[in-house]
Protein backbone atom coordinates (compact mmCIF):
# COMPACT_ATOMS: atom_id res chain seq x y z
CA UNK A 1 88.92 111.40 88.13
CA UNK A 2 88.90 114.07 85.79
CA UNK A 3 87.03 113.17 82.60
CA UNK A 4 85.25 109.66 84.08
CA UNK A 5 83.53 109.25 86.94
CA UNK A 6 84.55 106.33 89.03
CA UNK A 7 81.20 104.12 88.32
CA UNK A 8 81.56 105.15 84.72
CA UNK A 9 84.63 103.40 84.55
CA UNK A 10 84.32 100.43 86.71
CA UNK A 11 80.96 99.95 84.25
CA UNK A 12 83.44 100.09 81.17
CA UNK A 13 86.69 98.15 82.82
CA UNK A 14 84.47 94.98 83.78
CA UNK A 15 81.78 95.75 80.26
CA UNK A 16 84.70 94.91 78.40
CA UNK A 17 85.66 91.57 77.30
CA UNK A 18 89.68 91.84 77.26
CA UNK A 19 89.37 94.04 81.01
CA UNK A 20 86.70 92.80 82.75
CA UNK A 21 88.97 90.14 84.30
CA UNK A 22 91.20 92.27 86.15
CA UNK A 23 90.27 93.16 89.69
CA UNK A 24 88.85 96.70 90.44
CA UNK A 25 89.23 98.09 93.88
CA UNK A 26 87.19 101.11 94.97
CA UNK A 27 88.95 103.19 97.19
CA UNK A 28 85.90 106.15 98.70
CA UNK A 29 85.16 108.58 101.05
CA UNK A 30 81.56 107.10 101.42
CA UNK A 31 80.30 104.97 103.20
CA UNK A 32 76.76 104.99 101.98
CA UNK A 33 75.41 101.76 101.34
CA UNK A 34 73.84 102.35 97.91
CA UNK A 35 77.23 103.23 97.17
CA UNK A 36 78.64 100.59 98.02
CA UNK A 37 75.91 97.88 96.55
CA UNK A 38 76.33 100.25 93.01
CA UNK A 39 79.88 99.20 93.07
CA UNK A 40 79.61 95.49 93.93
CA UNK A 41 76.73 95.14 91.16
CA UNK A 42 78.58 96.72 88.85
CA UNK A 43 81.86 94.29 89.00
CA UNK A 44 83.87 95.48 91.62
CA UNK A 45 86.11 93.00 93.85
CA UNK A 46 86.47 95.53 96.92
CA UNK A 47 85.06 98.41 98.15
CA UNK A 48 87.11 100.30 100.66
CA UNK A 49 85.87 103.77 102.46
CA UNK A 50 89.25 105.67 102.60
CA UNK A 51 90.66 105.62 106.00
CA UNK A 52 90.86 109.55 107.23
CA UNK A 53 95.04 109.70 108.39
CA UNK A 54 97.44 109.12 106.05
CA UNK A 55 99.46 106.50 108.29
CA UNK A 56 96.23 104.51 107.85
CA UNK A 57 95.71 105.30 104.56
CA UNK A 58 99.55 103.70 103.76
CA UNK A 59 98.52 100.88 106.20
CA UNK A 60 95.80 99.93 104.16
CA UNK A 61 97.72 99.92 100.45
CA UNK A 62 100.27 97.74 101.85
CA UNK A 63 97.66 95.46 102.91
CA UNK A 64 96.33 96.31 99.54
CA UNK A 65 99.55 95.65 97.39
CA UNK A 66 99.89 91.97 99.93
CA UNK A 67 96.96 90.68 99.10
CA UNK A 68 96.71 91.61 95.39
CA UNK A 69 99.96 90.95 94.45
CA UNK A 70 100.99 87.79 96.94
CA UNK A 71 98.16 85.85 98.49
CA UNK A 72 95.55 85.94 95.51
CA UNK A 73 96.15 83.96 92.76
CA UNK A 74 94.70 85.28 89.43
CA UNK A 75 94.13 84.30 86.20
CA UNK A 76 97.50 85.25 84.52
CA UNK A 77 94.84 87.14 81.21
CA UNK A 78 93.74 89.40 83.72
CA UNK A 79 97.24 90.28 84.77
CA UNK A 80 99.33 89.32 81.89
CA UNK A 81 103.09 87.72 82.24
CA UNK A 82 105.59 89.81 83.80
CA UNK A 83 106.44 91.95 81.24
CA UNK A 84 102.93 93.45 81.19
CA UNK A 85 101.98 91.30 78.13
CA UNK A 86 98.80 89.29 77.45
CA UNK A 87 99.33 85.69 77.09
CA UNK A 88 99.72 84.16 74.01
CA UNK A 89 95.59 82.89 73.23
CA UNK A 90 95.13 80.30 70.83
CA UNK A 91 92.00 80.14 68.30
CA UNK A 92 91.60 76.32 69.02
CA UNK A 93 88.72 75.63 71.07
C-alpha cells in the first residue's frame, strides 16, 4: 500500500467506531506467525498467506467473494443497504 502500511490500517479500519464493523481480510505473502497473531489482535476476521499461482490465487477470491458476500450474514451497518448507504440510525435508545 503506498502511503499506509497494512497493520496501520487494519489498526485504524477496526479503531474506528463507524468502520470497525466491517470485516478485514488480510491477504500476505507471510506466513510468520507473529504476523499472523499481529493481525488477529488487531481486528482482523481472516488472515490468508497469498497462494503463489495465479489460478490459485483466483481460486481463493472466489471462495473469498462466496463466503463474504453469500454464506455470512452481517450486520447490514457494517455493509450498508444496497446502494452503499448506511442505514438510517435512530437517536432513541
Amino acid at each position: 500500500m503506498p502511503r499506509i502500511g497494512g497493520l496501520e490500517a487494519l489498526k485504524e479500519i477496526k479503531t474506528d467506531p463507524q468502520l470497525r464493523r466491517i470485516p478485514v481480510v488480510i491477504l500476505s505473502t507471510s506466513r510468520r506467525e507473529e504476523d499472523i497473531y499481529n493481525t488477529y489482535e488487531l481486528g482482523a476476521n481472516s488472515f490468508i498467506t497469498k497462494p503463489v499461482t495465479f489460478a490459485s490465487l483466483v481460486e481463493v477470491m472466489k471462495t473469498l467473494v462466496k463466503y463474504w458476500f453469500e454464506i455470512v450474514k452481517l450486520p447490514l451497518e457494517a455493509v450498508g443497504n444496497k446502494h452503499g448507504q448506511q442505514p438510517y440510525q435512530s437517536s432513541v435508545h
